[in-house]
PDB file of N, CA and C in Angstrom:
ATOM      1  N   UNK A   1     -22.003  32.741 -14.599  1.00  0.00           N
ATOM      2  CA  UNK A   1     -21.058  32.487 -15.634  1.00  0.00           C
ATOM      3  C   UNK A   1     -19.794  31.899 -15.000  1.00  0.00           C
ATOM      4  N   UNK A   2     -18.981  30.891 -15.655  1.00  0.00           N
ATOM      5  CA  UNK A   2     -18.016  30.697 -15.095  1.00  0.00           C
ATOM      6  C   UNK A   2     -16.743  30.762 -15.665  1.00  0.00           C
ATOM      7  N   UNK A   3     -15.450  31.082 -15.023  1.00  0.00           N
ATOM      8  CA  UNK A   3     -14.640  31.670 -14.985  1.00  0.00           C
ATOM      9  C   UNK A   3     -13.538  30.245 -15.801  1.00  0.00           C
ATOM     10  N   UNK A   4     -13.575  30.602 -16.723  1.00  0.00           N
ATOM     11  CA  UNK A   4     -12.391  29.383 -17.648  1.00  0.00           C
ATOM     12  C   UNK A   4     -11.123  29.254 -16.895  1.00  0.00           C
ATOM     13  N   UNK A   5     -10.452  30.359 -16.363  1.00  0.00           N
ATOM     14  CA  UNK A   5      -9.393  30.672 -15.832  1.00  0.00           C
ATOM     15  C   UNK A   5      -9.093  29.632 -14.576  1.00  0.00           C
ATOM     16  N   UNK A   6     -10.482  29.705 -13.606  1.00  0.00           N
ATOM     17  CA  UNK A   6     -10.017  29.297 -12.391  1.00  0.00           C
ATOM     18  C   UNK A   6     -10.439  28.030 -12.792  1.00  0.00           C
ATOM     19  N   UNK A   7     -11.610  27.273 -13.310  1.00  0.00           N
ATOM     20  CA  UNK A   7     -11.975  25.948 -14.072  1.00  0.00           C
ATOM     21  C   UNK A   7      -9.929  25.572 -14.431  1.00  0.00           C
ATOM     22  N   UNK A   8      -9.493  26.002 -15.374  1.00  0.00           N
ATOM     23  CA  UNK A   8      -8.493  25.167 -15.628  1.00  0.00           C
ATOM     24  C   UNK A   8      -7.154  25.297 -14.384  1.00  0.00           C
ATOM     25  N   UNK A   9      -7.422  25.812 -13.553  1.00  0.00           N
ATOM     26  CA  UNK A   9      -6.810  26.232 -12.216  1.00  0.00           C
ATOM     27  C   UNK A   9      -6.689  25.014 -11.311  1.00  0.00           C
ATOM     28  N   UNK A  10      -8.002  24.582 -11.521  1.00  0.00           N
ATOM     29  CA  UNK A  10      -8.399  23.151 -10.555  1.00  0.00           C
ATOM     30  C   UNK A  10      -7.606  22.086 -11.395  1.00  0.00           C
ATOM     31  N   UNK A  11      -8.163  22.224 -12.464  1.00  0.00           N
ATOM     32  CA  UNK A  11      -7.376  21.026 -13.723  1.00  0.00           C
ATOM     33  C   UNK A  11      -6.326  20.722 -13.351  1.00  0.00           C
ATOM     34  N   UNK A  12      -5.342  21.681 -13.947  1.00  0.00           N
ATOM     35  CA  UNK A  12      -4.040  22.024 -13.605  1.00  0.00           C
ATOM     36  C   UNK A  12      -3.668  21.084 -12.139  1.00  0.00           C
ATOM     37  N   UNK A  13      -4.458  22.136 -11.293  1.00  0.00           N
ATOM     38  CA  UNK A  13      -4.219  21.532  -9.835  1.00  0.00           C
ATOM     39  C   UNK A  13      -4.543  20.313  -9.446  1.00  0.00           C
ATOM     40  N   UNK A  14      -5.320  19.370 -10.210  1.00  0.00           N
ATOM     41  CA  UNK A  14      -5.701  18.384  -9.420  1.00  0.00           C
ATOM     42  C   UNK A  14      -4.975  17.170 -10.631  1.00  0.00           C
ATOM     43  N   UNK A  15      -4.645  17.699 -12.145  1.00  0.00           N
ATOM     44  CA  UNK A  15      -3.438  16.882 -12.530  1.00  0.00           C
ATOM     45  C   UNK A  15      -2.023  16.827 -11.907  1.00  0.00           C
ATOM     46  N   UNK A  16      -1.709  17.738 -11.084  1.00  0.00           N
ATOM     47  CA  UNK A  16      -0.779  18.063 -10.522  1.00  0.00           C
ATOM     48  C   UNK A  16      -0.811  17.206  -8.774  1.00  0.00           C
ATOM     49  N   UNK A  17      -1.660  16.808  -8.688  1.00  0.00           N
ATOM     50  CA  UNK A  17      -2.038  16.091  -7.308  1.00  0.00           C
ATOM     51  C   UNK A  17      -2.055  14.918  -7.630  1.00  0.00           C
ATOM     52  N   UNK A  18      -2.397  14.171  -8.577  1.00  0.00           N
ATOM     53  CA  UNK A  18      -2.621  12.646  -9.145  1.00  0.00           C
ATOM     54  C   UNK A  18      -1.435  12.565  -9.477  1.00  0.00           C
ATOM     55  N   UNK A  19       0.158  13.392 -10.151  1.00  0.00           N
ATOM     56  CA  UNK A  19       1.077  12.847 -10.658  1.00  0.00           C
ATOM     57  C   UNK A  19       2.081  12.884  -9.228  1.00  0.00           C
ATOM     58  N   UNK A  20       2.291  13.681  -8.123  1.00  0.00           N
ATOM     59  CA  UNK A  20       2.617  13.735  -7.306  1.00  0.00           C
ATOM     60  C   UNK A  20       2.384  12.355  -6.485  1.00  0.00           C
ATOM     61  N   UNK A  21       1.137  12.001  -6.889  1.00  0.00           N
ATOM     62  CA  UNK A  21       0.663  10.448  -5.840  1.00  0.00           C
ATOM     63  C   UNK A  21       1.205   9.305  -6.026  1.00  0.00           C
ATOM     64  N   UNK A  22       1.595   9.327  -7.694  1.00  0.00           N
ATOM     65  CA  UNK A  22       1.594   8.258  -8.841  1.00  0.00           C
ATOM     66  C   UNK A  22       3.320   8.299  -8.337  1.00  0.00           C
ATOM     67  N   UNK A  23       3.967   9.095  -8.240  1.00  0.00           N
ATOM     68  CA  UNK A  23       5.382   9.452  -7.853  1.00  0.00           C
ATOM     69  C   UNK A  23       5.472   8.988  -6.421  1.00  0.00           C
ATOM     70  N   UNK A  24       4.922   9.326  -5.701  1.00  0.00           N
ATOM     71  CA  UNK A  24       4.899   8.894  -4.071  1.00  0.00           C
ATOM     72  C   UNK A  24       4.729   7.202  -3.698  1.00  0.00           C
ATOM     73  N   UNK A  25       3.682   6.966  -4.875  1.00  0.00           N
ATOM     74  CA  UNK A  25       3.132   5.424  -4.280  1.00  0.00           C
ATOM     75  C   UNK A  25       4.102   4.427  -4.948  1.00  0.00           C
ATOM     76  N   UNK A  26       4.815   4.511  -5.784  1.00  0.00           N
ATOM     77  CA  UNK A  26       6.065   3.518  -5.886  1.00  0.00           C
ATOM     78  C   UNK A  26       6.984   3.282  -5.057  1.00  0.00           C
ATOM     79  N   UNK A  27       7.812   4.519  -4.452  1.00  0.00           N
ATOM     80  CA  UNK A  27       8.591   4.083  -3.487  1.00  0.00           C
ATOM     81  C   UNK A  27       7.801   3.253  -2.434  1.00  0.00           C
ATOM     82  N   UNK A  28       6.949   4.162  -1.917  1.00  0.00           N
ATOM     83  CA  UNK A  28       6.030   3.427  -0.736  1.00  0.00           C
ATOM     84  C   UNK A  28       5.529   1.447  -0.521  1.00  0.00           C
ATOM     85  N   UNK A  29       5.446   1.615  -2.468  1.00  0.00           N
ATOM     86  CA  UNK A  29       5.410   0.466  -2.199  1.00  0.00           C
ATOM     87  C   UNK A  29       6.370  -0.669  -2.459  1.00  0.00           C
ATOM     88  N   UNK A  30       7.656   0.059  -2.924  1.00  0.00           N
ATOM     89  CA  UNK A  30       8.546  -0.810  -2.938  1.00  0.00           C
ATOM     90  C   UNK A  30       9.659  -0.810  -1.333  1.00  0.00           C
ATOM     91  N   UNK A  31       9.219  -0.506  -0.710  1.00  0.00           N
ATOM     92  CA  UNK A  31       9.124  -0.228   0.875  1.00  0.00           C
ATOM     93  C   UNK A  31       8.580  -1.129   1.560  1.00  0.00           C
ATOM     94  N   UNK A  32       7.183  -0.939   1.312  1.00  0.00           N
ATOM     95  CA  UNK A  32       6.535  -2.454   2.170  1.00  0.00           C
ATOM     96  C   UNK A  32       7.047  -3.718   1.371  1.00  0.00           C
ATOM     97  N   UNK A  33       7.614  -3.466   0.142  1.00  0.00           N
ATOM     98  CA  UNK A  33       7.920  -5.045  -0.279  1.00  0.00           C
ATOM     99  C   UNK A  33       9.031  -5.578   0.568  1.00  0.00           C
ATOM    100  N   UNK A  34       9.984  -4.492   0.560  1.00  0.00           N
ATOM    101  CA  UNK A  34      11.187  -4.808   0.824  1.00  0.00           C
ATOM    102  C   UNK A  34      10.696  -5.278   2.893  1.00  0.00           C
ATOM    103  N   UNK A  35       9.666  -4.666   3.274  1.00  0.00           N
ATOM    104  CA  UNK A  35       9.610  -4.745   4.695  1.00  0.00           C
ATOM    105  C   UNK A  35       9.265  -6.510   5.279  1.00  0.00           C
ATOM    106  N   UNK A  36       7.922  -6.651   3.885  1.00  0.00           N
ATOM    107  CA  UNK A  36       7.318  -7.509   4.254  1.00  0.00           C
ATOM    108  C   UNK A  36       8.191  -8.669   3.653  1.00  0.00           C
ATOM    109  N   UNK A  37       9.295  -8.822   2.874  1.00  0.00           N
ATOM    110  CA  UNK A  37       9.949  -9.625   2.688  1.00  0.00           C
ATOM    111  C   UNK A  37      11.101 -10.281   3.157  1.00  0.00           C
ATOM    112  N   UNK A  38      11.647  -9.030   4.263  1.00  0.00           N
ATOM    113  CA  UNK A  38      12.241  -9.211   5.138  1.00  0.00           C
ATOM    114  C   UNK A  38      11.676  -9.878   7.050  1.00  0.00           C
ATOM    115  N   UNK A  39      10.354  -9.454   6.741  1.00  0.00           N
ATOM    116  CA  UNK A  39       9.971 -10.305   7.459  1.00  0.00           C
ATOM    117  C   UNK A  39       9.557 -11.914   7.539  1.00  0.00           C
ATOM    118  N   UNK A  40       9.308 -11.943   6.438  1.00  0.00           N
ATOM    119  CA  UNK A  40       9.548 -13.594   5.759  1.00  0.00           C
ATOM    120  C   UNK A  40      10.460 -14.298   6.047  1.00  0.00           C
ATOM    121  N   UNK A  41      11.636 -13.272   5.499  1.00  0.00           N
ATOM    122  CA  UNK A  41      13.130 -14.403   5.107  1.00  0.00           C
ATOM    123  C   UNK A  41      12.901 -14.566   7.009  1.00  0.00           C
ATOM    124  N   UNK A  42      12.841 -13.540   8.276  1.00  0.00           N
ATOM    125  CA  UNK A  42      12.974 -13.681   9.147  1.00  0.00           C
ATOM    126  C   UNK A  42      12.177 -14.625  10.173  1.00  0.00           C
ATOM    127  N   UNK A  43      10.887 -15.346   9.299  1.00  0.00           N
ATOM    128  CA  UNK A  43       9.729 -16.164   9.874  1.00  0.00           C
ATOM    129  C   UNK A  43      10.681 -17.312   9.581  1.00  0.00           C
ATOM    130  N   UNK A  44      10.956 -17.484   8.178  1.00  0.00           N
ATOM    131  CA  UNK A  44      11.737 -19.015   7.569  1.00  0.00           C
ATOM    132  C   UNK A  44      12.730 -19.153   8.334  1.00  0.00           C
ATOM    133  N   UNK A  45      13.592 -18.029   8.910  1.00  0.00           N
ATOM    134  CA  UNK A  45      15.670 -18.580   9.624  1.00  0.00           C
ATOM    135  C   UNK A  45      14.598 -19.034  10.583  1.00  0.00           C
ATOM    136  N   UNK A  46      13.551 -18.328  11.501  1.00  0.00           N
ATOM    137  CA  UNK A  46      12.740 -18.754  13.170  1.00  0.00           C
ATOM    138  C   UNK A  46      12.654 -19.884  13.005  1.00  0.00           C
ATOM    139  N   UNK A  47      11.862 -20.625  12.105  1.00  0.00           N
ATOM    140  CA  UNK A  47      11.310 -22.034  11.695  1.00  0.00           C
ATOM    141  C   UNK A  47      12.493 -22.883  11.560  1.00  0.00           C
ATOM    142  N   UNK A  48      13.659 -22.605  10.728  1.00  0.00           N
ATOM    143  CA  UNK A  48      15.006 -23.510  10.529  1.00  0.00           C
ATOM    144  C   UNK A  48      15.928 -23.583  11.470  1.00  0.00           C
ATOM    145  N   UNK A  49      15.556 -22.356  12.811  1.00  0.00           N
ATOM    146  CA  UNK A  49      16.202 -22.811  14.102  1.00  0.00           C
ATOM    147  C   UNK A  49      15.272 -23.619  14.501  1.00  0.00           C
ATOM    148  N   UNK A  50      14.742 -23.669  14.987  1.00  0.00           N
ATOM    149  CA  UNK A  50      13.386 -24.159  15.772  1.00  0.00           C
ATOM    150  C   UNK A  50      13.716 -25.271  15.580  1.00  0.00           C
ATOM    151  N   UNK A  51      13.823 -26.091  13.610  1.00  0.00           N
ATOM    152  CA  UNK A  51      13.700 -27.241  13.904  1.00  0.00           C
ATOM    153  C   UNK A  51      15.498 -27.501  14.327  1.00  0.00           C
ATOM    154  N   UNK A  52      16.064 -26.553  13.180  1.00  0.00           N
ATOM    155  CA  UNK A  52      17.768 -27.310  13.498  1.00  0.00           C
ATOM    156  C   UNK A  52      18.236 -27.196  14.767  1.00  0.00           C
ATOM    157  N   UNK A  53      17.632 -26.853  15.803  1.00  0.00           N
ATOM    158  CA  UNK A  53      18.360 -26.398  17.772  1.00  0.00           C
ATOM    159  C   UNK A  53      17.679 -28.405  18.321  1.00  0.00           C
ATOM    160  N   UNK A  54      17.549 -28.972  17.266  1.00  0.00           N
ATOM    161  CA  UNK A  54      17.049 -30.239  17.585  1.00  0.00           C
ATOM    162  C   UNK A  54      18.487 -31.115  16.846  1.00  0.00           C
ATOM    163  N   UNK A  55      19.014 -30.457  15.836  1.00  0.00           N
ATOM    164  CA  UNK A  55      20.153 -31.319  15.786  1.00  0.00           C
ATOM    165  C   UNK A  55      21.591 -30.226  15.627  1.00  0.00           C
ATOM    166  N   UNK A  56      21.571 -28.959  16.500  1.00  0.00           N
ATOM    167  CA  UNK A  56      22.905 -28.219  16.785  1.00  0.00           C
ATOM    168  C   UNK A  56      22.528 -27.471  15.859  1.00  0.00           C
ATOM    169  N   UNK A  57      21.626 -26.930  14.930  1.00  0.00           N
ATOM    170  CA  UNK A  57      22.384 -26.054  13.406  1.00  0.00           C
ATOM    171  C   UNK A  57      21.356 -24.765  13.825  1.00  0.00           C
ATOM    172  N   UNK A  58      21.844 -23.713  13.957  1.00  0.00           N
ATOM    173  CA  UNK A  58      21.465 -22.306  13.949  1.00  0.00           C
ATOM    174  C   UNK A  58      21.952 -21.424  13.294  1.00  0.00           C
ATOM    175  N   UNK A  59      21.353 -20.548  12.749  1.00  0.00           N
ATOM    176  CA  UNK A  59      21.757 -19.484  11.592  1.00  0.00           C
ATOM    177  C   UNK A  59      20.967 -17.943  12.495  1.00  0.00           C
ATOM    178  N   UNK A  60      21.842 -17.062  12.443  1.00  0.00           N
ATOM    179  CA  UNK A  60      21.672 -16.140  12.977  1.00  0.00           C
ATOM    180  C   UNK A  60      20.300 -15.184  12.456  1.00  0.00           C
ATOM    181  N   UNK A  61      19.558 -14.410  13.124  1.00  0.00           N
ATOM    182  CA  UNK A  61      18.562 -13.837  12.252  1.00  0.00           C
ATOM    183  C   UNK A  61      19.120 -12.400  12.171  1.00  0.00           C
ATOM    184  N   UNK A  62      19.889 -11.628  11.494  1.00  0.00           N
ATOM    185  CA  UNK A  62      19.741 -10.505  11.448  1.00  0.00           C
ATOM    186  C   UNK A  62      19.525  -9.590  10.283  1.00  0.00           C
ATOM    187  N   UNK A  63      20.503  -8.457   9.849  1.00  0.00           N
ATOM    188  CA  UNK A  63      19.570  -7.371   8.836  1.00  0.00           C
ATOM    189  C   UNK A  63      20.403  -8.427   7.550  1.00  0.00           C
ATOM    190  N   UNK A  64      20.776  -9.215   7.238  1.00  0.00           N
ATOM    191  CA  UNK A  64      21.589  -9.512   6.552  1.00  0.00           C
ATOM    192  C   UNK A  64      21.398 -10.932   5.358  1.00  0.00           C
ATOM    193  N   UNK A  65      21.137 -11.966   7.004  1.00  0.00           N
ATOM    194  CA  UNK A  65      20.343 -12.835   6.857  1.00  0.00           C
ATOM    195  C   UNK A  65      19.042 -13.016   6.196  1.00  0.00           C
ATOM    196  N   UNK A  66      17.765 -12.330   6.958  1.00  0.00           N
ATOM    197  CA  UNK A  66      16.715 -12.473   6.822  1.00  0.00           C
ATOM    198  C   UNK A  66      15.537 -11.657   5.656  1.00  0.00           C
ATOM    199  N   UNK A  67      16.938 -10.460   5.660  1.00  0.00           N
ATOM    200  CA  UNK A  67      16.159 -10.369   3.735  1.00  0.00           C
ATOM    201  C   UNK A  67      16.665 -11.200   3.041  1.00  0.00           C
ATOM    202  N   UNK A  68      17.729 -11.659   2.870  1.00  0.00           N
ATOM    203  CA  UNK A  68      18.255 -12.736   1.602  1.00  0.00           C
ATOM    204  C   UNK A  68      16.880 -14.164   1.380  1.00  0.00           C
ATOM    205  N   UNK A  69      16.650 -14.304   3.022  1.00  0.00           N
ATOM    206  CA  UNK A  69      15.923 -15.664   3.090  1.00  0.00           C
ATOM    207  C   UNK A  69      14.709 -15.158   2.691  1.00  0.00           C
ATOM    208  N   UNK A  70      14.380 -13.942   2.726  1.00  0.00           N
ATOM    209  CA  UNK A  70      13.082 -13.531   2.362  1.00  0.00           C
ATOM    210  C   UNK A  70      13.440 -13.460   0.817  1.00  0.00           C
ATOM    211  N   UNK A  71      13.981 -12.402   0.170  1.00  0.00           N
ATOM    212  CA  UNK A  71      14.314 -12.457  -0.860  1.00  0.00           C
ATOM    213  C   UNK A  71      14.389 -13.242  -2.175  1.00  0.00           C
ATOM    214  N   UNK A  72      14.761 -14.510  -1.727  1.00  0.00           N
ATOM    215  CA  UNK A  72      15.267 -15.579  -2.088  1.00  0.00           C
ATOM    216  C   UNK A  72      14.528 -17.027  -2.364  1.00  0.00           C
ATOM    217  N   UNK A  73      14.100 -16.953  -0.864  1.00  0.00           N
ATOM    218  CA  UNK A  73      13.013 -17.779  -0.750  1.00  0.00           C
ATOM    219  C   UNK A  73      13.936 -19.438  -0.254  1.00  0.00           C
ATOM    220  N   UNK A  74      13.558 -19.977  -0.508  1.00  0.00           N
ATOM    221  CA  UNK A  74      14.237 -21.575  -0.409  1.00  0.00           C
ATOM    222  C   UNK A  74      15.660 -21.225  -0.801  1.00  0.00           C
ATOM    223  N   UNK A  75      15.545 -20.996  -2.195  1.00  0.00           N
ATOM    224  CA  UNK A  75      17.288 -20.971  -2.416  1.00  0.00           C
ATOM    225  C   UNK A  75      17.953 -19.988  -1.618  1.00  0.00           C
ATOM    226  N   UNK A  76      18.005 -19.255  -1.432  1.00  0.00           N
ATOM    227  CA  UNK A  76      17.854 -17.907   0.169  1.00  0.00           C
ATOM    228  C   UNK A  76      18.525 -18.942   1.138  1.00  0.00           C
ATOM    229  N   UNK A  77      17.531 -19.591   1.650  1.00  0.00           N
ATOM    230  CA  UNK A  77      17.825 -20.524   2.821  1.00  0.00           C
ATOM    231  C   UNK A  77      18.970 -21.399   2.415  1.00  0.00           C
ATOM    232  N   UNK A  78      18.889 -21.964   1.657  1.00  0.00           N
ATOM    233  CA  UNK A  78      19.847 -23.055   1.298  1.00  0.00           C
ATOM    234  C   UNK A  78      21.262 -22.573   1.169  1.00  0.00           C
ATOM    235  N   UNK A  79      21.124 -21.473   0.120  1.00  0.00           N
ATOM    236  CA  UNK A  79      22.414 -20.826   0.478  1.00  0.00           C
ATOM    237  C   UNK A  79      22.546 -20.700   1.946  1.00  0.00           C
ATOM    238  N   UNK A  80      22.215 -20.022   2.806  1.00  0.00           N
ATOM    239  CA  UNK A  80      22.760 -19.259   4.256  1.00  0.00           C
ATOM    240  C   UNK A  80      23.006 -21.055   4.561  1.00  0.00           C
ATOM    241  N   UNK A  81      22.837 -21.743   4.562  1.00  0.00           N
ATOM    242  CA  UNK A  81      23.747 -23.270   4.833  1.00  0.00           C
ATOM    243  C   UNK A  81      24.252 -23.302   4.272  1.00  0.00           C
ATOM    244  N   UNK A  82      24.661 -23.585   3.199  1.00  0.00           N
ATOM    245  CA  UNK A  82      25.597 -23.998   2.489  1.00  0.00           C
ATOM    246  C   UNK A  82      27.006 -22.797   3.303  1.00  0.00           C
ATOM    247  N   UNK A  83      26.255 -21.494   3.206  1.00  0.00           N
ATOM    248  CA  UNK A  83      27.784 -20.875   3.845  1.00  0.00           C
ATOM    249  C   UNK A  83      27.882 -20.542   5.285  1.00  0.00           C
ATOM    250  N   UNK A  84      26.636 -21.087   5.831  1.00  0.00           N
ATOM    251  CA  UNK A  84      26.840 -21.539   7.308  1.00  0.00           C
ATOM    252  C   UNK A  84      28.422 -22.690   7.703  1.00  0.00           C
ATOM    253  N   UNK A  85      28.241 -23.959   6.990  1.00  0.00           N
ATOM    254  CA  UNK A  85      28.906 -24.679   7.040  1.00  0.00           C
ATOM    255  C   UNK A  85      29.708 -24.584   6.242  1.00  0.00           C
ATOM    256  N   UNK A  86      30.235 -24.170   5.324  1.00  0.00           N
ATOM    257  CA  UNK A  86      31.863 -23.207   4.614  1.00  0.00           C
ATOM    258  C   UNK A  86      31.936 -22.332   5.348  1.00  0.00           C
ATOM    259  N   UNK A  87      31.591 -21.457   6.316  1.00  0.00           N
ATOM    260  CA  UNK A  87      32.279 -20.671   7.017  1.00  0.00           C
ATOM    261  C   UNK A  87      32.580 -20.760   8.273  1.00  0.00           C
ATOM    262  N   UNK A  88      32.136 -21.975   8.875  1.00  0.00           N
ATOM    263  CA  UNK A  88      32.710 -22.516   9.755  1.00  0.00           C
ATOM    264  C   UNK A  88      33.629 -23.577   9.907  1.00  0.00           C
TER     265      UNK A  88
END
């Protein structure tokens, strides 16, 4: 015979494990977004030195920079020139 009690015990417990996950896996994955997008913006400044150290123009890569360019994408980049050269 089985025991209703401990049957809804598991229930309980294992609705209680799926909403805990459902809670966990958002941040997590708005984490790798933010990681893997910052590694982007930081591939694109590599590539726009690379080519601009061919005619003087370098943009720094740091925590600041290279999410925006990730972030952003092209217009990202374009901005960090545009206030590359207004801020110098």
């Amino acid at each position: 015979m089985v025991d209703y009690n401990i049957l809804l015990a598991y229930a309980v417990g294992l609705l209680l494990l799926y909403l805990a996950a459902r809670l966990l896996y958002l941040p997590i994955k708005l984490v790798a977004i933010l990681i893997y997008n910052g590694l982007l913006g930081g591939v694109m400044l590599w590539l726009l030195n690379l080519v601009g150290g061919y005619v003087g123009f370098h943009i720094p890569i740091n925590v600041i920079t290279a999410p925006l360019a990730g972030f952003l994408g092209l217009p990202g980049i374009l901005l960090l020139i545009i206030l590359q050269y207004f801020w110098l």
